[in-house]
C-alpha atoms as a PDB file:
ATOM      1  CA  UNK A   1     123.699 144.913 116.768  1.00  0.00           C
ATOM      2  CA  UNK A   2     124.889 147.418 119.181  1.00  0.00           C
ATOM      3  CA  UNK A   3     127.376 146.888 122.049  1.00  0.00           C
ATOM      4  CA  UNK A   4     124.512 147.036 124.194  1.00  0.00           C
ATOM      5  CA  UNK A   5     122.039 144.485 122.740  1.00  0.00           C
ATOM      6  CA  UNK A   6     124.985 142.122 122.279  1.00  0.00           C
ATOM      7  CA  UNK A   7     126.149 141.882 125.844  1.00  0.00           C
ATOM      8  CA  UNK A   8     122.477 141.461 126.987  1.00  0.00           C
ATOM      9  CA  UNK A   9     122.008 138.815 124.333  1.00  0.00           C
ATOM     10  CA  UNK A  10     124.967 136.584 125.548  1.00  0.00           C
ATOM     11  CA  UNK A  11     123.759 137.228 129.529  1.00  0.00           C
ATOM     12  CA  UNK A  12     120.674 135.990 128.629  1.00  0.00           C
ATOM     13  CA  UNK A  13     122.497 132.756 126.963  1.00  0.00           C
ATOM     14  CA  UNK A  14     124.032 131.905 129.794  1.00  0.00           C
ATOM     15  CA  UNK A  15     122.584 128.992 131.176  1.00  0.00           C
ATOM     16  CA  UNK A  16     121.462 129.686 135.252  1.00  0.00           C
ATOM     17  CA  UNK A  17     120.896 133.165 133.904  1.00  0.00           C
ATOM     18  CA  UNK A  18     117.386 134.933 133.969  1.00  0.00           C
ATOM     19  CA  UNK A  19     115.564 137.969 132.932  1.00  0.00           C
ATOM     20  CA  UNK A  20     115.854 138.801 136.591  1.00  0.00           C
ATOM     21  CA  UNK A  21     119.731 138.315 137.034  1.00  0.00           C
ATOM     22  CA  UNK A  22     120.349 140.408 133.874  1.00  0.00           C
ATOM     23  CA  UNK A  23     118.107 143.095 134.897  1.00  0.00           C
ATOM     24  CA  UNK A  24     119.475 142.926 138.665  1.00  0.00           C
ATOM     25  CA  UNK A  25     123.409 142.923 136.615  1.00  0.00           C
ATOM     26  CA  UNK A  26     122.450 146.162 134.762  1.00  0.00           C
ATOM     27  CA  UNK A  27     121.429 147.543 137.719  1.00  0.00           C
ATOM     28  CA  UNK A  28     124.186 147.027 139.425  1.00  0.00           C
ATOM     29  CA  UNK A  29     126.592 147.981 136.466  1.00  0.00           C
ATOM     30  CA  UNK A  30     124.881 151.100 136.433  1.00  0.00           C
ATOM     31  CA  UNK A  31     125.651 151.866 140.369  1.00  0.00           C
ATOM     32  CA  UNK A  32     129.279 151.382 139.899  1.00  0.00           C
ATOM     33  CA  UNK A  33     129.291 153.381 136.772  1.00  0.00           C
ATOM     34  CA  UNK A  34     130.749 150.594 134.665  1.00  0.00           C
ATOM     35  CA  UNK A  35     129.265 149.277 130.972  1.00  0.00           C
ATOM     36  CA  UNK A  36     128.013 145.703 131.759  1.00  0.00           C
ATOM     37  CA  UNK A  37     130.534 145.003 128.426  1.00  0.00           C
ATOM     38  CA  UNK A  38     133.146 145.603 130.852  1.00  0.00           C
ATOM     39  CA  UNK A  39     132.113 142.423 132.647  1.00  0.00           C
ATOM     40  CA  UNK A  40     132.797 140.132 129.748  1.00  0.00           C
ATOM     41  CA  UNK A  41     136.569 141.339 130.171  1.00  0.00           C
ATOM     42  CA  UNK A  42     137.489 141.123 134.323  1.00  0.00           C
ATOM     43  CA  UNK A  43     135.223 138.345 135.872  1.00  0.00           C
ATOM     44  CA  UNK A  44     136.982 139.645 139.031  1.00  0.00           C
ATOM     45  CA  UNK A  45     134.081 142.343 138.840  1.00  0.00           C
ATOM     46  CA  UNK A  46     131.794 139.488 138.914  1.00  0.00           C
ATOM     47  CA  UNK A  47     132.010 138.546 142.776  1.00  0.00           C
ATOM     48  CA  UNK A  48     130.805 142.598 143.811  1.00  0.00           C
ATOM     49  CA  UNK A  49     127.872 141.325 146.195  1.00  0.00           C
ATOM     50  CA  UNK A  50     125.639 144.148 143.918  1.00  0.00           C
ATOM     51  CA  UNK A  51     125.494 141.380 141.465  1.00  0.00           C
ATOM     52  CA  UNK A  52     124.390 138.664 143.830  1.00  0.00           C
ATOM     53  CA  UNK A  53     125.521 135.887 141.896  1.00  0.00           C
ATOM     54  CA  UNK A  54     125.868 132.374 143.215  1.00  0.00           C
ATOM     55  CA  UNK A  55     128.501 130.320 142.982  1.00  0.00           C
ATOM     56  CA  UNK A  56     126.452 128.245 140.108  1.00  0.00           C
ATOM     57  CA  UNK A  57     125.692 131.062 138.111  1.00  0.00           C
ATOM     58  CA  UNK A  58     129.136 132.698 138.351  1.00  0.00           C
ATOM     59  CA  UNK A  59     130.501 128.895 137.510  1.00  0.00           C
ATOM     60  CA  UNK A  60     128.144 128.680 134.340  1.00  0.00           C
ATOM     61  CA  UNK A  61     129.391 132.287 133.198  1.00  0.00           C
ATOM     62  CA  UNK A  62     133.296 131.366 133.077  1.00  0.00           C
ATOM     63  CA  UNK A  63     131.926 128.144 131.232  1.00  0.00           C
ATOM     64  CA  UNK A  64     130.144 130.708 128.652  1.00  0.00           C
ATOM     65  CA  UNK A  65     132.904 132.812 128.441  1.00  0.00           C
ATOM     66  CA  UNK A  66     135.467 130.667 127.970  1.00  0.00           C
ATOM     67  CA  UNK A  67     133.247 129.420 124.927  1.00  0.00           C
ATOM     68  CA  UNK A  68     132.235 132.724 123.945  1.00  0.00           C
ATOM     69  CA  UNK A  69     133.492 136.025 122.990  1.00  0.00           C
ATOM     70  CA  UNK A  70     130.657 138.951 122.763  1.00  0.00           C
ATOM     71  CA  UNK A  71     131.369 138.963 119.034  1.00  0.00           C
ATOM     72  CA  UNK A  72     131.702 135.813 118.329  1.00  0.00           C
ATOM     73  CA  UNK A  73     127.955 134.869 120.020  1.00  0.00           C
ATOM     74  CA  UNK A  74     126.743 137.743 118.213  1.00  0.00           C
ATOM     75  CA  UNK A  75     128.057 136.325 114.700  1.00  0.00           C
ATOM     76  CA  UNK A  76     126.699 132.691 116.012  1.00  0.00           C
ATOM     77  CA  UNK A  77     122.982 134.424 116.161  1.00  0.00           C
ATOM     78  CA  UNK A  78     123.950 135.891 112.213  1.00  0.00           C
ATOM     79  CA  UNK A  79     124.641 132.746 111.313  1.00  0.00           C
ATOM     80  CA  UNK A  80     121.307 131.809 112.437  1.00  0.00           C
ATOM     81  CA  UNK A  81     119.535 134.530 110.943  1.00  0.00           C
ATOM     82  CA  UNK A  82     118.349 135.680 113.952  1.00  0.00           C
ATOM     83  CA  UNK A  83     118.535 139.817 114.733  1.00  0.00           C
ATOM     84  CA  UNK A  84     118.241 140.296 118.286  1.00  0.00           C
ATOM     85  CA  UNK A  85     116.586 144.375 119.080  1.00  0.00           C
ATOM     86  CA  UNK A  86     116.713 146.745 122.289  1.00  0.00           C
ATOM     87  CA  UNK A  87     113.624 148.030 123.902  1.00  0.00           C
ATOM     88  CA  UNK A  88     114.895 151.289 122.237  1.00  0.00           C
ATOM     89  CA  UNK A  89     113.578 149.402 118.445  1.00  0.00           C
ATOM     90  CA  UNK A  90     110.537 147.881 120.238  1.00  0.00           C
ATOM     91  CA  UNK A  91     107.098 148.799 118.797  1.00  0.00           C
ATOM     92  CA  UNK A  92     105.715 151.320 120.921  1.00  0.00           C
ATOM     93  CA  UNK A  93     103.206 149.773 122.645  1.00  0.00           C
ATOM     94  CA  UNK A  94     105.403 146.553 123.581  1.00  0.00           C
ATOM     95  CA  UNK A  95     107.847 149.261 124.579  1.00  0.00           C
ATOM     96  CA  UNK A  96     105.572 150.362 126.793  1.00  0.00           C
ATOM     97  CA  UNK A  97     103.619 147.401 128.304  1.00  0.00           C
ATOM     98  CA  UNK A  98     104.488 146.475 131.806  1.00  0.00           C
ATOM     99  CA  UNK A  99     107.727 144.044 132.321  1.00  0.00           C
ATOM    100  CA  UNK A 100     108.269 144.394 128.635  1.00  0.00           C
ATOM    101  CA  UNK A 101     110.849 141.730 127.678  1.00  0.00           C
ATOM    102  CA  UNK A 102     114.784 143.071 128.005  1.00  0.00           C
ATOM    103  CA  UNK A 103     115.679 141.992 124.151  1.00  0.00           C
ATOM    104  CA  UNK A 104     113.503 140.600 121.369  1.00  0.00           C
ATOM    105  CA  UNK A 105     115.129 137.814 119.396  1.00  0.00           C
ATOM    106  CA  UNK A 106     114.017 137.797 115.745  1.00  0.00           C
ATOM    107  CA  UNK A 107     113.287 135.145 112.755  1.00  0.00           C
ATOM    108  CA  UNK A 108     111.872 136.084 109.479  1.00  0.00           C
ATOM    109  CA  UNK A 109     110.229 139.047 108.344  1.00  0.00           C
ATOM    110  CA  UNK A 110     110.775 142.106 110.813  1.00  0.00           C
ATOM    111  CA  UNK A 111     108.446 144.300 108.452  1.00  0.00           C
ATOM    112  CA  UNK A 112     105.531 142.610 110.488  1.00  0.00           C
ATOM    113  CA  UNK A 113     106.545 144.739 113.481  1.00  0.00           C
ATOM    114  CA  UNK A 114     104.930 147.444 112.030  1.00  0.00           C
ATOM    115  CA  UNK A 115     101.531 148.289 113.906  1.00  0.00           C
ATOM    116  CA  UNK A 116      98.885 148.025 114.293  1.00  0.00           C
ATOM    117  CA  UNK A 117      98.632 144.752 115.502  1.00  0.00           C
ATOM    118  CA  UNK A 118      95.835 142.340 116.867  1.00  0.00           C
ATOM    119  CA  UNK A 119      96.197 139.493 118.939  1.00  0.00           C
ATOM    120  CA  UNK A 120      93.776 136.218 118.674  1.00  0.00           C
ATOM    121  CA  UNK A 121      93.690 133.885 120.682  1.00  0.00           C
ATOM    122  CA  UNK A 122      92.097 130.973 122.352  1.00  0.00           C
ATOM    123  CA  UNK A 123      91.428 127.362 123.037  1.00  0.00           C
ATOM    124  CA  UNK A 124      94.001 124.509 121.754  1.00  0.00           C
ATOM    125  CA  UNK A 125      90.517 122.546 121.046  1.00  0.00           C
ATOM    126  CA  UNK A 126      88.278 124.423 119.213  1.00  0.00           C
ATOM    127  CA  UNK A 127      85.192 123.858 118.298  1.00  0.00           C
ATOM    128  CA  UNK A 128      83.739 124.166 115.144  1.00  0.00           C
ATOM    129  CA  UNK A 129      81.885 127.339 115.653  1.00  0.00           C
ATOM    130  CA  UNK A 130      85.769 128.359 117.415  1.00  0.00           C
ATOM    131  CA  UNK A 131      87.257 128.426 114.168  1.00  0.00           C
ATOM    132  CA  UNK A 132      84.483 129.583 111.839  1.00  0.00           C
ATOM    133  CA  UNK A 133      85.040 132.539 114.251  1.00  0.00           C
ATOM    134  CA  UNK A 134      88.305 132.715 114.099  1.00  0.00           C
ATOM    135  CA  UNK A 135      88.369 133.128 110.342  1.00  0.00           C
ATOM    136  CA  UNK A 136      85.958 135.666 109.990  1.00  0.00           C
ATOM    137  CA  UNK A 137      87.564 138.210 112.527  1.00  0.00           C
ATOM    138  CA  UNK A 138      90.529 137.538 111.201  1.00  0.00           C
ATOM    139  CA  UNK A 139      90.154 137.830 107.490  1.00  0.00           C
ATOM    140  CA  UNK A 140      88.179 141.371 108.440  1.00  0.00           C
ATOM    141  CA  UNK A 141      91.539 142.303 110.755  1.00  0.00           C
ATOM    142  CA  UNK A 142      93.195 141.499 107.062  1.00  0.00           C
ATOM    143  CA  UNK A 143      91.783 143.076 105.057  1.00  0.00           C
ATOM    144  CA  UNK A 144      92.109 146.798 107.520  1.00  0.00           C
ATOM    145  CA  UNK A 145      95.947 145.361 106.924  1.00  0.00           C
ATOM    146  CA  UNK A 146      96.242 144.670 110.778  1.00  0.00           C
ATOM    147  CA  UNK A 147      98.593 142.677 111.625  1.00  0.00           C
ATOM    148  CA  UNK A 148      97.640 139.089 113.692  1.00  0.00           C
ATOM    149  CA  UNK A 149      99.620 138.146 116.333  1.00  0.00           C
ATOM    150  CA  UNK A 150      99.248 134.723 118.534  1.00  0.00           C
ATOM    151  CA  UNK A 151     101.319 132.243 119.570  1.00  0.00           C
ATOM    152  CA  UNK A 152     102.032 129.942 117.322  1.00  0.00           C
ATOM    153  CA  UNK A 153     100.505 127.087 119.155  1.00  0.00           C
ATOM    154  CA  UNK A 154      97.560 124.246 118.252  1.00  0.00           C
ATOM    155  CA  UNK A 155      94.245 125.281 118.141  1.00  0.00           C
ATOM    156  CA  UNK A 156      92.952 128.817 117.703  1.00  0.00           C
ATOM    157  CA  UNK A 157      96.120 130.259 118.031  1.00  0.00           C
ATOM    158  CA  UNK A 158      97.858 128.471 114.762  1.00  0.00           C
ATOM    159  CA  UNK A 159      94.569 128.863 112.935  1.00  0.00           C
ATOM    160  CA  UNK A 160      95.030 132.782 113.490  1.00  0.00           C
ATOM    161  CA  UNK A 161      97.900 132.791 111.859  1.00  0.00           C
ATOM    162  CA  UNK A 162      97.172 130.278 108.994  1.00  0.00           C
ATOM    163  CA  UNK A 163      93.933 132.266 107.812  1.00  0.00           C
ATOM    164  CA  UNK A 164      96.270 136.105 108.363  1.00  0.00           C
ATOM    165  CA  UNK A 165      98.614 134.029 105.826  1.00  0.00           C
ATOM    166  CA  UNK A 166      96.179 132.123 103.195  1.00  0.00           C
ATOM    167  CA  UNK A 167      94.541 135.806 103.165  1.00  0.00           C
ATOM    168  CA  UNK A 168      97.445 137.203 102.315  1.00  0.00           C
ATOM    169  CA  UNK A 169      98.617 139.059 105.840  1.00  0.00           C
ATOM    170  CA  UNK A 170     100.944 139.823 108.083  1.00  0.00           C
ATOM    171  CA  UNK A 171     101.608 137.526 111.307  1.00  0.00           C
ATOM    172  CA  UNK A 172     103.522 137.653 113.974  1.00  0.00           C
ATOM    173  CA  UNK A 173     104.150 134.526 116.151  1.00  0.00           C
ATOM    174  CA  UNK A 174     105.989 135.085 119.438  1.00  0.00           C
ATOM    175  CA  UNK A 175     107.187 132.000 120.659  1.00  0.00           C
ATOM    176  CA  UNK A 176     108.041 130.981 124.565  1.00  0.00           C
ATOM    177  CA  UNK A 177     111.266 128.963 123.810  1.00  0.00           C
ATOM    178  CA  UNK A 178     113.971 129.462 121.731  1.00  0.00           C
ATOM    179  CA  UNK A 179     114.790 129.571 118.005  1.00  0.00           C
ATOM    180  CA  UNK A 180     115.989 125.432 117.398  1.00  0.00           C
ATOM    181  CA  UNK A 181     113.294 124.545 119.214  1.00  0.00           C
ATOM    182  CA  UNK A 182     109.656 124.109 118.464  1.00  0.00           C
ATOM    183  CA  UNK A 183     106.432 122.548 120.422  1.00  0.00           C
ATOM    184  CA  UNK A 184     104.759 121.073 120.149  1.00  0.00           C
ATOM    185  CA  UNK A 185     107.105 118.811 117.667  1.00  0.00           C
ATOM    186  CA  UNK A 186     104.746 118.477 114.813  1.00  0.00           C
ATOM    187  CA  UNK A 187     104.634 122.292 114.177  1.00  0.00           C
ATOM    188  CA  UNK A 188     108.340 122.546 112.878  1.00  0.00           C
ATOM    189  CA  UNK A 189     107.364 121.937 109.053  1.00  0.00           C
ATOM    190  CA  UNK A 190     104.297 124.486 109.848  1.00  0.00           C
ATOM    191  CA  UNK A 191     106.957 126.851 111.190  1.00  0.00           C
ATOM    192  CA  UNK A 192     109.461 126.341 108.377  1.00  0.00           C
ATOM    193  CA  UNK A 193     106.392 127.378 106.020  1.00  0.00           C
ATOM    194  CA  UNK A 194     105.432 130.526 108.152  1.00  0.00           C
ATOM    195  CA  UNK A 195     108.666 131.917 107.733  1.00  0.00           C
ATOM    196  CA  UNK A 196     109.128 130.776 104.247  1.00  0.00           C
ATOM    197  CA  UNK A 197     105.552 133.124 103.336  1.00  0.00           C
ATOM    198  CA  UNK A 198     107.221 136.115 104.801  1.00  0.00           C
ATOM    199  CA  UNK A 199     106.075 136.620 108.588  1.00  0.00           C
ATOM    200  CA  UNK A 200     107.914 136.677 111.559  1.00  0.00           C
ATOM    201  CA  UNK A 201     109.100 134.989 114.627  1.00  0.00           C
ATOM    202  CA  UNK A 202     109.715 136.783 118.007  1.00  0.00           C
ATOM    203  CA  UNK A 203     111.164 135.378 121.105  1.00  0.00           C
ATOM    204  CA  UNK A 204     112.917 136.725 124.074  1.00  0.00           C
ATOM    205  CA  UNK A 205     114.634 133.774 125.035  1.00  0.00           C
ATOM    206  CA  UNK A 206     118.149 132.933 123.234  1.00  0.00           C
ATOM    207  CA  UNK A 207     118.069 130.344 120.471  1.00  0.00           C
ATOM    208  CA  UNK A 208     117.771 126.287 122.174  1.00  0.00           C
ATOM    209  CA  UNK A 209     116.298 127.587 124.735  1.00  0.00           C
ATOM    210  CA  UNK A 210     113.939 124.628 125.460  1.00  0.00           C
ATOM    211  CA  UNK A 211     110.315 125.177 126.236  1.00  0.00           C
ATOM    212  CA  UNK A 212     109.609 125.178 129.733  1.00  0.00           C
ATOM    213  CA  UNK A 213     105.727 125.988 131.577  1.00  0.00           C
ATOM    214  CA  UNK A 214     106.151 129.501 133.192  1.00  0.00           C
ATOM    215  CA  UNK A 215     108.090 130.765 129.747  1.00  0.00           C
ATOM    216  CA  UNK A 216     104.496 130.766 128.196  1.00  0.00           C
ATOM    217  CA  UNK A 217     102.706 132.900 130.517  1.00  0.00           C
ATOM    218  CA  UNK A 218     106.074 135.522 129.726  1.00  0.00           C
ATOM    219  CA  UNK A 219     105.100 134.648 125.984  1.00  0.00           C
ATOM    220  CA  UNK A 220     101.117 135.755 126.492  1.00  0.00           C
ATOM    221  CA  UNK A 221     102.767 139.533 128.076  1.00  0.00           C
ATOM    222  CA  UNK A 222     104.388 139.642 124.625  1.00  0.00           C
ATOM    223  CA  UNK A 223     101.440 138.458 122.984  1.00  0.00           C
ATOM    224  CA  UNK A 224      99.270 140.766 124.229  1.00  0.00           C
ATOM    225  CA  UNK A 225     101.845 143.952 124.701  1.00  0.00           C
ATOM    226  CA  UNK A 226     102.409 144.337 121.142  1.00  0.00           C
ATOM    227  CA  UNK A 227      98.860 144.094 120.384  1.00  0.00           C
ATOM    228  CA  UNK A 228      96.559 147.925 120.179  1.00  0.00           C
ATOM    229  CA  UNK A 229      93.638 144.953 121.278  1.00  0.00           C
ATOM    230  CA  UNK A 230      93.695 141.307 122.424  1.00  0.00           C
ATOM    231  CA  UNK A 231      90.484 138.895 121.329  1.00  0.00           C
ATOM    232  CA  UNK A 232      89.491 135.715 123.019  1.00  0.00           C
ATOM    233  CA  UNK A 233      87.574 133.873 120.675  1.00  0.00           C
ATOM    234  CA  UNK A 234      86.724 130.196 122.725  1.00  0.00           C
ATOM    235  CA  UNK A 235      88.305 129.475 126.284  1.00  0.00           C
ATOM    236  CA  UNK A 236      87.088 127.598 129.040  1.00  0.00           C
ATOM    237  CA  UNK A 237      86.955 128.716 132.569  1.00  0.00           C
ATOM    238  CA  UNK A 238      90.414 128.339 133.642  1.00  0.00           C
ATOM    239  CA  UNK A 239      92.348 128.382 130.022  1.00  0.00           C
ATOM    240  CA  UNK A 240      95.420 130.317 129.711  1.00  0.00           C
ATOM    241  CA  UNK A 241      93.923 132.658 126.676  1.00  0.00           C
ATOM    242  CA  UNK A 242      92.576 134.214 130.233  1.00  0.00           C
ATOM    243  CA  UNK A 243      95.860 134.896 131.402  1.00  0.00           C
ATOM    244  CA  UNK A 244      96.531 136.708 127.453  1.00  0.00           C
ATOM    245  CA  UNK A 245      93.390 138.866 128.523  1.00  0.00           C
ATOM    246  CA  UNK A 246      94.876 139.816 132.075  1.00  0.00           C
ATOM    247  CA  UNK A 247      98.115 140.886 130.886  1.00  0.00           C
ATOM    248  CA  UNK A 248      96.399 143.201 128.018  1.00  0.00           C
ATOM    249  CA  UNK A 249      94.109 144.541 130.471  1.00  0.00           C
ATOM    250  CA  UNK A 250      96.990 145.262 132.965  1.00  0.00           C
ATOM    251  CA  UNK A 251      98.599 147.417 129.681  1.00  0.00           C
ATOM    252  CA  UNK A 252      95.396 149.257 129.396  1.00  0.00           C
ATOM    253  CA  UNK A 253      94.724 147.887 126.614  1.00  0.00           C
ATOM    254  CA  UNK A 254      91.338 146.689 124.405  1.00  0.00           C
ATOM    255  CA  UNK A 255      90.358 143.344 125.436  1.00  0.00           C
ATOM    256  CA  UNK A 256      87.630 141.468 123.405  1.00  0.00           C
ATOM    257  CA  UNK A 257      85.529 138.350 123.594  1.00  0.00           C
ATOM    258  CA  UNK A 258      83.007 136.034 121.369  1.00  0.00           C
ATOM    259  CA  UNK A 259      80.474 135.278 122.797  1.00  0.00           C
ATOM    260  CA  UNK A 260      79.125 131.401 122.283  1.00  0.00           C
ATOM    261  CA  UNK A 261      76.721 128.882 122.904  1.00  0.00           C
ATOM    262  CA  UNK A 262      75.275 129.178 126.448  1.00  0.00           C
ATOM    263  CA  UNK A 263      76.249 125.673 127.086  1.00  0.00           C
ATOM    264  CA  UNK A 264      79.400 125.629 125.800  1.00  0.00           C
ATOM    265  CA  UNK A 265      82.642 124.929 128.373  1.00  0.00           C
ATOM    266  CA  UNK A 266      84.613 126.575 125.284  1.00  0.00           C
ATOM    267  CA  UNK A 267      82.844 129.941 125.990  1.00  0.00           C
ATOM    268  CA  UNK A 268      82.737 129.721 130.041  1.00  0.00           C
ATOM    269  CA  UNK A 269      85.767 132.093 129.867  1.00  0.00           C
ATOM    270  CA  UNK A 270      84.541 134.389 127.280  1.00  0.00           C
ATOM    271  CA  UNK A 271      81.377 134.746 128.687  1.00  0.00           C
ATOM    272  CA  UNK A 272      83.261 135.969 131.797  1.00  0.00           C
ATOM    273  CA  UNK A 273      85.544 138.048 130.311  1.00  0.00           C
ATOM    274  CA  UNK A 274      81.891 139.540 128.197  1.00  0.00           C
ATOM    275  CA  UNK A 275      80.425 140.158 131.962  1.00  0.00           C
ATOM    276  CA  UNK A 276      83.677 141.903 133.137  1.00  0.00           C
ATOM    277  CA  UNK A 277      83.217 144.558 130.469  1.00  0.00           C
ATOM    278  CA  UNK A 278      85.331 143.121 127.967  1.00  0.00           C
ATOM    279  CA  UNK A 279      83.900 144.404 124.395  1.00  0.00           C
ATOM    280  CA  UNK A 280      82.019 141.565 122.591  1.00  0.00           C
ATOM    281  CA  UNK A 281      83.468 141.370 119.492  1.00  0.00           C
ATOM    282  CA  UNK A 282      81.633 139.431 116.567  1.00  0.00           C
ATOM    283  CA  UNK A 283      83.771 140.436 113.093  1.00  0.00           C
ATOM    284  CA  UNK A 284      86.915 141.839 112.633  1.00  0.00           C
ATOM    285  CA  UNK A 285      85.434 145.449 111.897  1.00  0.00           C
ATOM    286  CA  UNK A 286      84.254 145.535 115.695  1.00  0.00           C
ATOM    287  CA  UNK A 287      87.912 145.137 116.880  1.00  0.00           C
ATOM    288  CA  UNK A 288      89.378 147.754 113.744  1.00  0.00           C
ATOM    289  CA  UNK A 289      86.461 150.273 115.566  1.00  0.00           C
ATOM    290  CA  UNK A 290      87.740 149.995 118.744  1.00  0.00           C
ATOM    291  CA  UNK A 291      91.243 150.221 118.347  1.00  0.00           C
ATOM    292  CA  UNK A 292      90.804 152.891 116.223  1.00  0.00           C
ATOM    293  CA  UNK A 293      88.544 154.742 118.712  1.00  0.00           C
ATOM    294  CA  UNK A 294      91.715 153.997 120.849  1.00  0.00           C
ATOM    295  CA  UNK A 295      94.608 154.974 118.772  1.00  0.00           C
ATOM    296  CA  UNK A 296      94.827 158.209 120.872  1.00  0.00           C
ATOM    297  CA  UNK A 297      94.911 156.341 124.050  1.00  0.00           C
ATOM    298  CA  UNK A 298      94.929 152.539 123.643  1.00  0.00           C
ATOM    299  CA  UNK A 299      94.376 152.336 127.145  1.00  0.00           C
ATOM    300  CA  UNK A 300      91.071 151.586 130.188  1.00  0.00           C
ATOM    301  CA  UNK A 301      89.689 149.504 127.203  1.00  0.00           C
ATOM    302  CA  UNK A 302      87.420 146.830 128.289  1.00  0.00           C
END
């Protein structure tokens, strides 16, 4: 870990601290011509109104510090096994997807980075025609050795990545908490196994990091800017898959949709995306034929 990553990996620790209050730190760093290292060592620097801390925040950072050295937080993550990487080792097109994430925090197998990736996603209820979906795009996206990413929560999302793994895949599950943590509860032995097959885990938020609501509409940018296409299989009219589809549209990238049963609540969003312009997708050959019509331009896809 360079001395870069590791000071923006203990920032982000710091409890009180955001994205936001990093980001507005580097900037500020970077107008005084200092290394935001050099922070860890004079907290005098701390109170330049560039930094706009408050009292609470600079509070909580003595409280890290005094805990804390940069080396020793960055042995604590080794002794977690989790590798923490820069925007500089992001894939490309996380790298460049709007408000990409500052640092990516790491568990498991980091050879499922490697593109091209497909994100899957949709309702937490399924239905049965839902999942009968979800395992036949899926097991096509397999077998073109795509790699499936979701997030790794109930419903179409964990059955994404338990058909990418029972066919013998890749998958990628980014996660909107911390490594320590795990929700719902029930999916920590499911997790455990995930890793244990060889895929990966990607955060950006520091390990114990407990799951909080707004963290998993950060988690869907993630989702969907690593992914060359994003694919709504069931959602209803207002479910947060929608928000998955937004963020990959705002990337430029291919957004896709099953269509379903006419009466269906579970395809109200779908349909809408389908109406929109989103491509209606129906196997996982329709999605490899898109994104590879894309791969010079992944982007005005939908």
């Amino acid at each position: 870990m360079d001395c870069a990553v590791e000071t923006l990996a203990a920032l982000l620790a710091i409890p009180s601290f955001t994205k936001l209050t990093v980001q507005r730190l580097v900037a500020g760093c970077l107008s005084l011509g200092v290394q935001p290292e050099e922070l860890w060592q004079n907290s005098r620097r701390w109170k330049n109104s560039k930094f706009a801390l408050s009292e609470e925040q600079r509070a909580s950072w003595n409280l890290f510090r005094q805990r804390w050295s940069l080396q020793g937080y960055a042995e604590y993550l080794d002794q977690l096994e989790v590798k923490v990487i820069g925007q500089r080792d992001f894939p490309l097109l996380l790298r460049e997807a709007p408000d990409a994430p500052l640092l990516l925090f790491l568990q498991g197998n980091s050879i499922c980075l490697k593109p091209p990736h497909v994100a899957v996603v949709g309702s937490r209820t399924p239905t049965r025609y839902g999942q009968w979906a979800t395992q036949k795009i899926v097991a096509g996206l397999v077998a073109r050795d795509v790699a499936i990413v979701s997030g790794f929560m109930v419903g179409i999302d964990y059955q994404s990545h338990q058909v990418a793994v029972k066919a013998g895949g890749r998958s990628l599950g980014v996660l909107g908490f911390g490594f320590g943590q795990m929700y719902p509860a029930h999916l920590k032995r499911a997790a455990a196994d995930f890793l244990e097959k060889g895929n990966l885990f990607v955060t950006e938020y520091p390990p114990q990091t407990e799951p909080r609501p707004w963290q998993f509409a950060a988690r869907n940018n993630i989702v969907a800017g690593l992914s060359a296409a994003t694919v709504i299989v069931e959602a209803k009219a207002k479910s947060g898959s929608l928000i998955t589809a937004q963020c990959a549209l705002d990337a430029g990238r291919v957004v896709g949709a099953v269509p379903g049963p006419i009466d269906s609540v579970y395809s109200q969003g779908t349909h809408q995306l389908l109406k929109q312009g989103a491509v209606l997708i129906c196997s996982g050959d329709d999605v490899w034929h898109e994104i590879t019509d894309a791969a010079t331009d992944p982007r005005n896809k939908m």
